[in-house]
N, C-alpha and C. Protein backbone atom coordinates (compact mmCIF):
# COMPACT_ATOMS: atom_id res chain seq x y z
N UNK A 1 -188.05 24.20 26.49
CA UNK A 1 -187.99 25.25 25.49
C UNK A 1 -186.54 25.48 25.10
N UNK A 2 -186.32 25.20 23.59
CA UNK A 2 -184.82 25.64 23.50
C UNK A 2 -184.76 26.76 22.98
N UNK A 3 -183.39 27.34 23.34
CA UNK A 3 -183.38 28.75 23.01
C UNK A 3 -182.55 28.88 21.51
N UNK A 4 -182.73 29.65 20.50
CA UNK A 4 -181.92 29.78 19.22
C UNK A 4 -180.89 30.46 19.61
N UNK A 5 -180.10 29.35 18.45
CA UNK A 5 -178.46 30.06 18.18
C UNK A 5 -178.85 31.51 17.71
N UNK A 6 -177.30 31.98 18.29
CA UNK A 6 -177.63 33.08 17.93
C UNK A 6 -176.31 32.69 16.11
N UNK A 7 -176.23 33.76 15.35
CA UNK A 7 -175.96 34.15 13.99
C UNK A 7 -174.14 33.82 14.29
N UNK A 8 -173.73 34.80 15.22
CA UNK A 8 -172.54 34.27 15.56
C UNK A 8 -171.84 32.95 16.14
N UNK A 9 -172.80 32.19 17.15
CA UNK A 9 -172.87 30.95 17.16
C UNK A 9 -172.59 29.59 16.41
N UNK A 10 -174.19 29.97 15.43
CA UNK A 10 -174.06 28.89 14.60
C UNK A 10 -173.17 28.97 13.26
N UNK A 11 -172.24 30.28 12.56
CA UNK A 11 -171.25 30.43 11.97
C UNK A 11 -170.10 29.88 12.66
N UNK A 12 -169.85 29.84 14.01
CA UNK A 12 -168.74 29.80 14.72
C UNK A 12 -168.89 28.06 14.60
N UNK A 13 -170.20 26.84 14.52
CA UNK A 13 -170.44 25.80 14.25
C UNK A 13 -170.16 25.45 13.21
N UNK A 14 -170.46 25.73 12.14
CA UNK A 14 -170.51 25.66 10.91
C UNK A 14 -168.82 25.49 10.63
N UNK A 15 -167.93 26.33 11.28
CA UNK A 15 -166.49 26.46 11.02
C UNK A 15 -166.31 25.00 11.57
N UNK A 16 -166.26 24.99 12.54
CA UNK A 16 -165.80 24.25 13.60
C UNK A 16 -166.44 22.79 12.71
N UNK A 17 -167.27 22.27 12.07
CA UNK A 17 -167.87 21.45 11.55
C UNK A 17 -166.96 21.16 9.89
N UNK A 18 -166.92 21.83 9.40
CA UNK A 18 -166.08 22.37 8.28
C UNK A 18 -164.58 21.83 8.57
N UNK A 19 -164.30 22.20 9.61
CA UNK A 19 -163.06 21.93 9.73
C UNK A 19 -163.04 20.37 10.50
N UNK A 20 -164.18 19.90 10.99
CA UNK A 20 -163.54 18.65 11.27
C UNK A 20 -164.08 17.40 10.27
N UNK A 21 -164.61 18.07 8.86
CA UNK A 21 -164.82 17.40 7.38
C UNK A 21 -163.14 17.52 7.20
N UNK A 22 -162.56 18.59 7.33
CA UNK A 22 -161.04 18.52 6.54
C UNK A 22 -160.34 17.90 7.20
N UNK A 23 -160.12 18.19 9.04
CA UNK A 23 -159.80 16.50 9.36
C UNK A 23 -159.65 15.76 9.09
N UNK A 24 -160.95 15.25 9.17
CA UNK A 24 -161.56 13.56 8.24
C UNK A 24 -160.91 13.00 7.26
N UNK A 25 -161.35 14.05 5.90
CA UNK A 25 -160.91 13.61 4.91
C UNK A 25 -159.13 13.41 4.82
N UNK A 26 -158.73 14.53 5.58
CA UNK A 26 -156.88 14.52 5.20
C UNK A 26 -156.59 13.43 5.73
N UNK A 27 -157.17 12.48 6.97
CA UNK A 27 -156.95 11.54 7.94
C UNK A 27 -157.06 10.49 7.24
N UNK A 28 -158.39 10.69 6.27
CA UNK A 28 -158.72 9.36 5.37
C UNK A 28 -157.55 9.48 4.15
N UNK A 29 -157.30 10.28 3.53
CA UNK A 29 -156.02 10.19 2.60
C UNK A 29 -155.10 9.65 2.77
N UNK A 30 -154.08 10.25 4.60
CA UNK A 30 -153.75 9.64 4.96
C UNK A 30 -153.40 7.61 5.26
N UNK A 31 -154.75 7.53 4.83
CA UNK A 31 -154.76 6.26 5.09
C UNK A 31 -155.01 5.87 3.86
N UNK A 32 -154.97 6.59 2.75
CA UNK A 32 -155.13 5.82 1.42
C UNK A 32 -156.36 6.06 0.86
N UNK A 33 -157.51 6.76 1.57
CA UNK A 33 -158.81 7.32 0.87
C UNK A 33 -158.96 8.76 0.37
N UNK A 34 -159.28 8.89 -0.98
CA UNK A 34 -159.49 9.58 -1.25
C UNK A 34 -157.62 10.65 -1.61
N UNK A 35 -157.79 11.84 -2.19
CA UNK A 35 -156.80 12.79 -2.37
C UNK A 35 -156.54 13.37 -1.16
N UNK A 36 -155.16 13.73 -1.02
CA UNK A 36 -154.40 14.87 0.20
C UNK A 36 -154.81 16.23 -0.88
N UNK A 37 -155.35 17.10 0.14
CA UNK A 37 -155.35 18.39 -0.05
C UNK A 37 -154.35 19.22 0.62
N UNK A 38 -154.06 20.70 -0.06
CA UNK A 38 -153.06 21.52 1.04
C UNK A 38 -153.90 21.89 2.09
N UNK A 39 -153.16 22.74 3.15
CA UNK A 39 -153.04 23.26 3.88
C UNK A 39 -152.10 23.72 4.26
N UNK A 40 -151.99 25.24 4.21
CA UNK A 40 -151.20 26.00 4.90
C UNK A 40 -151.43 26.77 5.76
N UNK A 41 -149.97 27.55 6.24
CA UNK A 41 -149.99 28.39 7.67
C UNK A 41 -150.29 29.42 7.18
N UNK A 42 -151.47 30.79 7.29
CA UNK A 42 -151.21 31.96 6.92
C UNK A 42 -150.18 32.77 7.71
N UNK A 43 -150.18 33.86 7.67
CA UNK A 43 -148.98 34.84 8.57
C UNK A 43 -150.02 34.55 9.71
N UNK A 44 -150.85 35.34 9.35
CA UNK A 44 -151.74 35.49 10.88
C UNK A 44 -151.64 33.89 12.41
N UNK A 45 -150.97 33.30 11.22
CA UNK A 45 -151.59 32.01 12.27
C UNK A 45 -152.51 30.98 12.18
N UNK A 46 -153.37 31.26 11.06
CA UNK A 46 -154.94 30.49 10.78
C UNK A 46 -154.22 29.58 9.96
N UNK A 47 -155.06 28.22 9.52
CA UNK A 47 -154.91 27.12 8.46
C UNK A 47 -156.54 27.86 7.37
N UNK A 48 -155.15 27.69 6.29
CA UNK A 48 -155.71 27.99 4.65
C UNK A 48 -156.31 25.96 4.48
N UNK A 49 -157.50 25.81 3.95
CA UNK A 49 -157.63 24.72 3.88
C UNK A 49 -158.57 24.68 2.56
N UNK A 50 -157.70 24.06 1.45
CA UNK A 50 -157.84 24.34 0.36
C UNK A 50 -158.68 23.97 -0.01
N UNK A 51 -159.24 22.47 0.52
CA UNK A 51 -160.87 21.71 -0.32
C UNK A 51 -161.74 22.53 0.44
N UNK A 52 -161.58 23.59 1.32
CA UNK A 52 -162.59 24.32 1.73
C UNK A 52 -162.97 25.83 1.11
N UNK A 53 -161.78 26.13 0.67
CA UNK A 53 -161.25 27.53 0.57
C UNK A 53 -161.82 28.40 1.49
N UNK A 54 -161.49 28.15 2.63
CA UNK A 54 -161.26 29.43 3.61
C UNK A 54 -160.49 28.79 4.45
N UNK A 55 -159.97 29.94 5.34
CA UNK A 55 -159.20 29.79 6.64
C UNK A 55 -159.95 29.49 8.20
N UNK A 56 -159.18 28.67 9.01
CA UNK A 56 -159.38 28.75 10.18
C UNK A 56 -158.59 28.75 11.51
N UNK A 57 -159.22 29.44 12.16
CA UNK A 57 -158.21 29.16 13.90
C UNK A 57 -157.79 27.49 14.48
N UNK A 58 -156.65 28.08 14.91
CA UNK A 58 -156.25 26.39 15.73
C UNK A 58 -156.97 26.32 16.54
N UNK A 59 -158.19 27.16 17.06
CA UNK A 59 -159.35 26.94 18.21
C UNK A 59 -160.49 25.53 17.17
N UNK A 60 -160.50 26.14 16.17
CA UNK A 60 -161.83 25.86 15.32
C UNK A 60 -161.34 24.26 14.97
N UNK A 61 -159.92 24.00 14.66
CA UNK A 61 -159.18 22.56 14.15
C UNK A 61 -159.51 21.91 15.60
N UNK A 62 -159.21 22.60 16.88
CA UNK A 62 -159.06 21.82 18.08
C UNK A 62 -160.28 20.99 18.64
N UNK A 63 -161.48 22.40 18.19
CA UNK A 63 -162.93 22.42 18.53
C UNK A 63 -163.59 21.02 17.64
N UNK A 64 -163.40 20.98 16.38
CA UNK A 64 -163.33 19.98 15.39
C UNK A 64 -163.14 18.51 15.46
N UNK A 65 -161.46 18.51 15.74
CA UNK A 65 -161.51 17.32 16.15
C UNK A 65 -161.52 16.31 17.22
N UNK A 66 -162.02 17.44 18.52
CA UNK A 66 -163.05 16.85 19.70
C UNK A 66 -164.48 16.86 19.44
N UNK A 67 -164.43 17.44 18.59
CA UNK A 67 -165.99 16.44 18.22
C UNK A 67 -165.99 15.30 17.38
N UNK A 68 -164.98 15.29 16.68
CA UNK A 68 -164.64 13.98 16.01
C UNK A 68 -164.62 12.81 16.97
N UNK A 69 -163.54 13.37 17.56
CA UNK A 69 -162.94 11.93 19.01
C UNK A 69 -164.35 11.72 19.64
N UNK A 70 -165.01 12.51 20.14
CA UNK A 70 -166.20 12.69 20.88
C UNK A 70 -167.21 11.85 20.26
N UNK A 71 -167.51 12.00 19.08
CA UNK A 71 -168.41 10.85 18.36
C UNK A 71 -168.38 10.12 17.56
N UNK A 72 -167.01 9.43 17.56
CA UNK A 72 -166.20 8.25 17.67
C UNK A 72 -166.79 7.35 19.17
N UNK A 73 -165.74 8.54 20.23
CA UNK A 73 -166.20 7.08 21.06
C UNK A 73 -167.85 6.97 21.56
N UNK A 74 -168.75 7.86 21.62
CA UNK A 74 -170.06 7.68 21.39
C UNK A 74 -170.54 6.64 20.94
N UNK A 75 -170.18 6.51 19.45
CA UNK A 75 -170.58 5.45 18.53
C UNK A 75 -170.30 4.11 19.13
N UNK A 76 -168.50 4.45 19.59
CA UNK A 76 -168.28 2.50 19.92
C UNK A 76 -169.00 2.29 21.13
N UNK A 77 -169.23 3.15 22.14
CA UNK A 77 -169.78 2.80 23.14
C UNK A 77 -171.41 2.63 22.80
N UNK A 78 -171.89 2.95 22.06
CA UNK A 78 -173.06 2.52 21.55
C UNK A 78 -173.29 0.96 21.10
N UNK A 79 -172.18 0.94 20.28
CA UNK A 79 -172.32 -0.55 19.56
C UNK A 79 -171.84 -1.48 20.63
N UNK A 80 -171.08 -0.90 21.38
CA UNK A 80 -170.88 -2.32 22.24
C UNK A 80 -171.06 -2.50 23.65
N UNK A 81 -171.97 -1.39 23.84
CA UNK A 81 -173.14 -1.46 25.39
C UNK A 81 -172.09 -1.09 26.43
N UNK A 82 -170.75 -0.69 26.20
CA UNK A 82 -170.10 -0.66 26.99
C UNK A 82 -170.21 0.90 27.52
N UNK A 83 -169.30 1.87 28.71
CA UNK A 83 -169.65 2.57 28.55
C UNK A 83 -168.26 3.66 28.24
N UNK A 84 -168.88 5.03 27.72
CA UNK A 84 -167.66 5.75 27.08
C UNK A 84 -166.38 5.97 27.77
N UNK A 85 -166.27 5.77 29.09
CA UNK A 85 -165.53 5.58 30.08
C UNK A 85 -164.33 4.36 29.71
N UNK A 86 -164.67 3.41 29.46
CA UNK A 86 -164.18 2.78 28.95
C UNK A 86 -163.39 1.84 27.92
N UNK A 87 -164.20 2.91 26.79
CA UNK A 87 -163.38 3.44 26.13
C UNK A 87 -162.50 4.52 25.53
N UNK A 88 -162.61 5.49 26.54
CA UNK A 88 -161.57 6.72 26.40
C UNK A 88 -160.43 5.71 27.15
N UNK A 89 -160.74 5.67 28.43
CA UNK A 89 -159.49 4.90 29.32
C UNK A 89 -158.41 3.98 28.07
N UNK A 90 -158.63 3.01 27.21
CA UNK A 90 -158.20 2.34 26.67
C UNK A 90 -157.28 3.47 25.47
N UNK A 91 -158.22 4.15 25.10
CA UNK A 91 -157.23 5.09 24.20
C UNK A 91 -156.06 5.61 25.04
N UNK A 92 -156.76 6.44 25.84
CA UNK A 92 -155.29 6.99 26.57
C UNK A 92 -154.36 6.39 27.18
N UNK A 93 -154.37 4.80 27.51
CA UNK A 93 -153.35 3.72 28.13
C UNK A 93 -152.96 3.61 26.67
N UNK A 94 -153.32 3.41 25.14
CA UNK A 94 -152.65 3.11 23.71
C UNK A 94 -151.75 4.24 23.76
N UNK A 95 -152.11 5.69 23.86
CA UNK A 95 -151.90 6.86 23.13
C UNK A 95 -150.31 6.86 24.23
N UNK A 96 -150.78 6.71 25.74
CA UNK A 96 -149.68 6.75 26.46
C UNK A 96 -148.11 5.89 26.22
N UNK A 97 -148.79 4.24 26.19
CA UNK A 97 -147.97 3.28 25.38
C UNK A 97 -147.17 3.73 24.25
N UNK A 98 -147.85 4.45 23.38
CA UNK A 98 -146.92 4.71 22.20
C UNK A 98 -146.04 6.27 22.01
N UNK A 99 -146.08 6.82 23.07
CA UNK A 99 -145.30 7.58 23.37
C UNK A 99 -144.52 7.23 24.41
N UNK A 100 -144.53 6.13 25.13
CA UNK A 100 -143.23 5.77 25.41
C UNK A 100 -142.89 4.99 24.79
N UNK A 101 -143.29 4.24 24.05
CA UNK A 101 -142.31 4.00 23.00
C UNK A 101 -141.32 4.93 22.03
N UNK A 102 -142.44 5.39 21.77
CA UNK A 102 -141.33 6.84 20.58
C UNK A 102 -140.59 7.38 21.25
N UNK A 103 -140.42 7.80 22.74
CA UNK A 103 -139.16 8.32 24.22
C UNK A 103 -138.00 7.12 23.94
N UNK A 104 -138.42 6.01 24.05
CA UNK A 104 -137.84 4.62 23.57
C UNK A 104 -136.60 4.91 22.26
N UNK A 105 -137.57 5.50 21.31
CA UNK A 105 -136.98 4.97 20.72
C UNK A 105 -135.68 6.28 19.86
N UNK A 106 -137.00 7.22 20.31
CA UNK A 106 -135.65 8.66 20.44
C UNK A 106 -134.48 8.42 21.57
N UNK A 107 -134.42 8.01 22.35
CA UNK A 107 -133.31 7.27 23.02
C UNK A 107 -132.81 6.37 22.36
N UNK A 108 -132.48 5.80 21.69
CA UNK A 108 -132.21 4.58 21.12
C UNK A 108 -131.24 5.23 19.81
N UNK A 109 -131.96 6.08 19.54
CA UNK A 109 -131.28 6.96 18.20
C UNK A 109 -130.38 7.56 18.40
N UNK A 110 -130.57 8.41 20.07
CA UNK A 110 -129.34 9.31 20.55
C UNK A 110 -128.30 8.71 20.49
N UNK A 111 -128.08 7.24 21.46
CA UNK A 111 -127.71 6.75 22.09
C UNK A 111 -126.64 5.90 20.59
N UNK A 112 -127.31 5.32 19.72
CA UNK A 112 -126.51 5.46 18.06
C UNK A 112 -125.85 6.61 17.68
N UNK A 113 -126.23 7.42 17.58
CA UNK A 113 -125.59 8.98 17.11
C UNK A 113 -124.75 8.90 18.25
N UNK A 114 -124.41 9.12 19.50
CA UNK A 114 -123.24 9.18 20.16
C UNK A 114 -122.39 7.83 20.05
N UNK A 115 -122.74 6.88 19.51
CA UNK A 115 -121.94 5.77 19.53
C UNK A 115 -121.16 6.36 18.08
N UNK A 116 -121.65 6.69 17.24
CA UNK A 116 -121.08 6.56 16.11
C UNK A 116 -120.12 8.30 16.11
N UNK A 117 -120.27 8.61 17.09
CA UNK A 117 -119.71 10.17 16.89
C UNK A 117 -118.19 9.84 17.93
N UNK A 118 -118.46 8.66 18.62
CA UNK A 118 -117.00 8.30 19.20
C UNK A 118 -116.50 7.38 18.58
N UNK A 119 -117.36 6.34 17.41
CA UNK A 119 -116.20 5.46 16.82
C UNK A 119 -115.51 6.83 16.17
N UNK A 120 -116.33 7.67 15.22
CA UNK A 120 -115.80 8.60 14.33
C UNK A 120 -114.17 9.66 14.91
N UNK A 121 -114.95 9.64 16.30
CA UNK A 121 -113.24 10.33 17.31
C UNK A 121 -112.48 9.52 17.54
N UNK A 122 -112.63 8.29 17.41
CA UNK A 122 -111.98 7.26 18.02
C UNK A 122 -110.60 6.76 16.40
N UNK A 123 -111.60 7.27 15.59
CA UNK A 123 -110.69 7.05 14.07
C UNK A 123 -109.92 7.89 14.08
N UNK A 124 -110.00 9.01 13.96
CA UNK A 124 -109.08 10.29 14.13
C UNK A 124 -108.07 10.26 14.95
């Protein structure tokens, strides 16, 4: 027997769903599909999200796009019998990889900027 949402619930879904369409789509722009829409910060803190016209909490964006990630890897682990375990693991060894790289490579930048801030003393 399932029990019904209650009114506050399934509004609090509906957001949370809403917002991980604006995700999507800004993600797909991102990549060349479709138009970038705004989004802004209100005072309060919430995202104004314009192809929606309303606002939401960074709970509702967070809530959103773990359900995104969430049935993402669902899907691949569907298609390829494998199990979701195994493919979260692989994301987070990528996601990890490329933040040490970017540590990499923000080091790399410092490490230029102080070279060039002692040729620059070194001229003087």
């Amino acid at each position: 027997m399932s029990v019904p949402s209650s009114p506050d619930r399934r509004s609090r879904r509906l957001t949370e769903l809403r917002a991980g369409m604006s995700v999507l789509t800004s993600a797909a722009a991102d990549l060349g599909v479709g138009g970038h829409t705004d989004v802004r910060v209100l005072p309060d803190g919430r995202l104004w999200l314009d192809e929606l016209d309303m606002a939401v909490s960074a709970a509702d964006v967070y809530q959103a796009a773990r359900g995104l990630i969430a049935a993402q890897l669902d899907a691949i682990a569907q298609v390829s019998g494998r199990p979701v375990e195994d493919h979260a693991l692989a994301w987070l060894v990528t996601l990890q990889t490329n933040e040490v790289m970017v540590g990499l490579e923000d080091a790399a930048a410092d490490a230029a900027v102080e070279d060039l801030d002692d040729a620059i003393d070194d001229a003087a």
